[in-house]
C-alpha atoms as a PDB file:
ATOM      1  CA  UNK A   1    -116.054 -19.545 -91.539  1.00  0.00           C
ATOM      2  CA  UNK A   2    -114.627 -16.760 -93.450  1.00  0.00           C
ATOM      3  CA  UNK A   3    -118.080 -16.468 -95.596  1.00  0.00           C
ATOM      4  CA  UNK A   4    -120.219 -13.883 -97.289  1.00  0.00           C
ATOM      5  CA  UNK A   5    -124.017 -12.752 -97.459  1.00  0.00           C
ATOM      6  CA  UNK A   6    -126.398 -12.335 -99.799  1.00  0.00           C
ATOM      7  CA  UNK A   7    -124.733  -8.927-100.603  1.00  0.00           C
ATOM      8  CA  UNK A   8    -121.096  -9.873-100.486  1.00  0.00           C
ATOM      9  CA  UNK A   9    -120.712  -8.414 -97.428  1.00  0.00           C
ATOM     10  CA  UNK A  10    -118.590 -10.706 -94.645  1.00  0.00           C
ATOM     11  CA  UNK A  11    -120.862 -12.034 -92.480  1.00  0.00           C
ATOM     12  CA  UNK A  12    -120.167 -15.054 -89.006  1.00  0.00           C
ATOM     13  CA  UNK A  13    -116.351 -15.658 -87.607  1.00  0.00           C
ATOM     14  CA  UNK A  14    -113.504 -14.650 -89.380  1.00  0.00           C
ATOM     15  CA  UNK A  15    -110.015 -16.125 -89.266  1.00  0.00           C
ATOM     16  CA  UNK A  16    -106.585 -15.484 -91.242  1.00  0.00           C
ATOM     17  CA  UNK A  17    -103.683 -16.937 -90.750  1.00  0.00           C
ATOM     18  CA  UNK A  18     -99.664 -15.913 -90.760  1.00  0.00           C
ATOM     19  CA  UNK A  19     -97.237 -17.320 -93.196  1.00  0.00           C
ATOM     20  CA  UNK A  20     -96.159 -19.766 -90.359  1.00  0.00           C
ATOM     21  CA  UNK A  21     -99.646 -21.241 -89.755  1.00  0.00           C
ATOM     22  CA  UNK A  22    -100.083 -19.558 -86.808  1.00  0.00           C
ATOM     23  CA  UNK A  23    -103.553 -17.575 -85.992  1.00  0.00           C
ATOM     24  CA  UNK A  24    -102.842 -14.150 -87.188  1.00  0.00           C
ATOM     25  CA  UNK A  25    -106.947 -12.641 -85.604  1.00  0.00           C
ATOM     26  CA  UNK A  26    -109.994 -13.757 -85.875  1.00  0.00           C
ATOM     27  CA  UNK A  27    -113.321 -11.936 -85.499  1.00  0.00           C
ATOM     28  CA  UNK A  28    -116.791 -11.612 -86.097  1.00  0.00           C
ATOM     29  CA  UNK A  29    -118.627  -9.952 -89.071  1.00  0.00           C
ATOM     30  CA  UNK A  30    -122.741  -8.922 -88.737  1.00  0.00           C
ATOM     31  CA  UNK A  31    -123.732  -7.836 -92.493  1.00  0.00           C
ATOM     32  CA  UNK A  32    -120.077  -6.415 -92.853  1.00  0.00           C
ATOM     33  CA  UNK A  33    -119.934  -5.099 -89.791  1.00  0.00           C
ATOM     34  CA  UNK A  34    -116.889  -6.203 -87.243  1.00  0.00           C
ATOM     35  CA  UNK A  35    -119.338  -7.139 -84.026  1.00  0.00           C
ATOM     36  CA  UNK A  36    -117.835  -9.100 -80.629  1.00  0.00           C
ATOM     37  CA  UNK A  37    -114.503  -9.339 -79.763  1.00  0.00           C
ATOM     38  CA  UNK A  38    -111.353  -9.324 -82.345  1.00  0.00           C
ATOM     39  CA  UNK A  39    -108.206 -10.911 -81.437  1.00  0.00           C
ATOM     40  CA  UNK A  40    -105.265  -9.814 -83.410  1.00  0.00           C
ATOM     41  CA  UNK A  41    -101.536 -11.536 -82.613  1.00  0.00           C
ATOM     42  CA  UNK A  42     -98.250 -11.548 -83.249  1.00  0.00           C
ATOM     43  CA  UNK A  43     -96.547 -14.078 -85.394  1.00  0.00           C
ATOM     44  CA  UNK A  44     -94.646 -15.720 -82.756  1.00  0.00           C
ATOM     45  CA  UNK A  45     -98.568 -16.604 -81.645  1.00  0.00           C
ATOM     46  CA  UNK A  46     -99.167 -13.749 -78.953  1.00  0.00           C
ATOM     47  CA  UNK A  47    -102.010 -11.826 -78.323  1.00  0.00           C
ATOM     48  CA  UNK A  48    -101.455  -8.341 -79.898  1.00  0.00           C
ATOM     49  CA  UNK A  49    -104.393  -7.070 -79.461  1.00  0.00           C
ATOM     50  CA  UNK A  50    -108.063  -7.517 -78.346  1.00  0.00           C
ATOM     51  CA  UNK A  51    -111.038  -5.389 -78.830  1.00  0.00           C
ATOM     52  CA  UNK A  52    -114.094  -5.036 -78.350  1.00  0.00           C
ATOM     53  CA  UNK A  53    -117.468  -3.984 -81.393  1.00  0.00           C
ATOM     54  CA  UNK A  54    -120.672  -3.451 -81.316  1.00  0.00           C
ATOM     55  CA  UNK A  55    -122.065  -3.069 -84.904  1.00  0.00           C
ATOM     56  CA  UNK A  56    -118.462  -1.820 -86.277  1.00  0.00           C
ATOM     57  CA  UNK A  57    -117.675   0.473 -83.265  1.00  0.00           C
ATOM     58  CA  UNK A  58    -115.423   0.329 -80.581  1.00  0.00           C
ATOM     59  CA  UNK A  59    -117.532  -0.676 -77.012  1.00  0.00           C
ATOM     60  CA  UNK A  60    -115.903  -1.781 -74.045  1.00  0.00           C
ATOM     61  CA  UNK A  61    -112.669  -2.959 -72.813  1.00  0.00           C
ATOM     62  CA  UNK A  62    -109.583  -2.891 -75.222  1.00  0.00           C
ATOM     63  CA  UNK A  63    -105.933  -4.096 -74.818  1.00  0.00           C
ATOM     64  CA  UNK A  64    -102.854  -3.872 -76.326  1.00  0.00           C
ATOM     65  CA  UNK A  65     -99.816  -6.272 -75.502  1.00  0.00           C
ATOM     66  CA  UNK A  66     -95.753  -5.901 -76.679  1.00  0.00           C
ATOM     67  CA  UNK A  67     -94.209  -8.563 -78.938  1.00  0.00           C
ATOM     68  CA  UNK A  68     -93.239 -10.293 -76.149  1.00  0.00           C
ATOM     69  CA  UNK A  69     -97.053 -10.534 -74.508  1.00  0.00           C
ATOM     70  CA  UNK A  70     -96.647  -7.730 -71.937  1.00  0.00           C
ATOM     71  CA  UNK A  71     -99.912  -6.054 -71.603  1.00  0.00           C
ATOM     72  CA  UNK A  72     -99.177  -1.911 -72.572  1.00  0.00           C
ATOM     73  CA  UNK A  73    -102.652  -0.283 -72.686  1.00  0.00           C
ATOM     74  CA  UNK A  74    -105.797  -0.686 -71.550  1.00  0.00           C
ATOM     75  CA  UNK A  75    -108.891   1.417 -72.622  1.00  0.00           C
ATOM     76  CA  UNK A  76    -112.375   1.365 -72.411  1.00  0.00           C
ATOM     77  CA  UNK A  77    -114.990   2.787 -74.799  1.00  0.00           C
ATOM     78  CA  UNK A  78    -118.370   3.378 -74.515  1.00  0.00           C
END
């Protein structure tokens, strides 16, 4: 986790953390590029966001949630 290619570039699941230990996102690099779904959330440990990549671009559904885990938008990209 949270590891780099041969050319530095990120590369397999990523995951940070908030200063309170809870899961702040976590994704998935190919060669750098953000590819699968990437979770993003708040730090009382709701979902903020989650999107969708295909080789570093937006593709398919997206969602975006208030602080308190209401869901505000959805999109979807193609």
């Amino acid at each position: 986790m949270n590891a780099y290619n041969d050319k530095g570039e990120k590369h397999g699941p990523w995951e940070e953390y908030h200063d309170n230990g809870k899961l702040w996102y976590k994704v998935n690099y190919v060669n750098g590029k953000i590819d699968g779904l990437f979770m993003c959330y708040f730090s009382n440990g709701k979902l903020r966001y989650k999107e969708n990549y295909v080789n570093g671009n937006f593709h398919g559904l997206s969602e975006d949630y208030n602080y308190e885990g209401d869901l505000l938008r959805k999109q979807f990209f193609l």
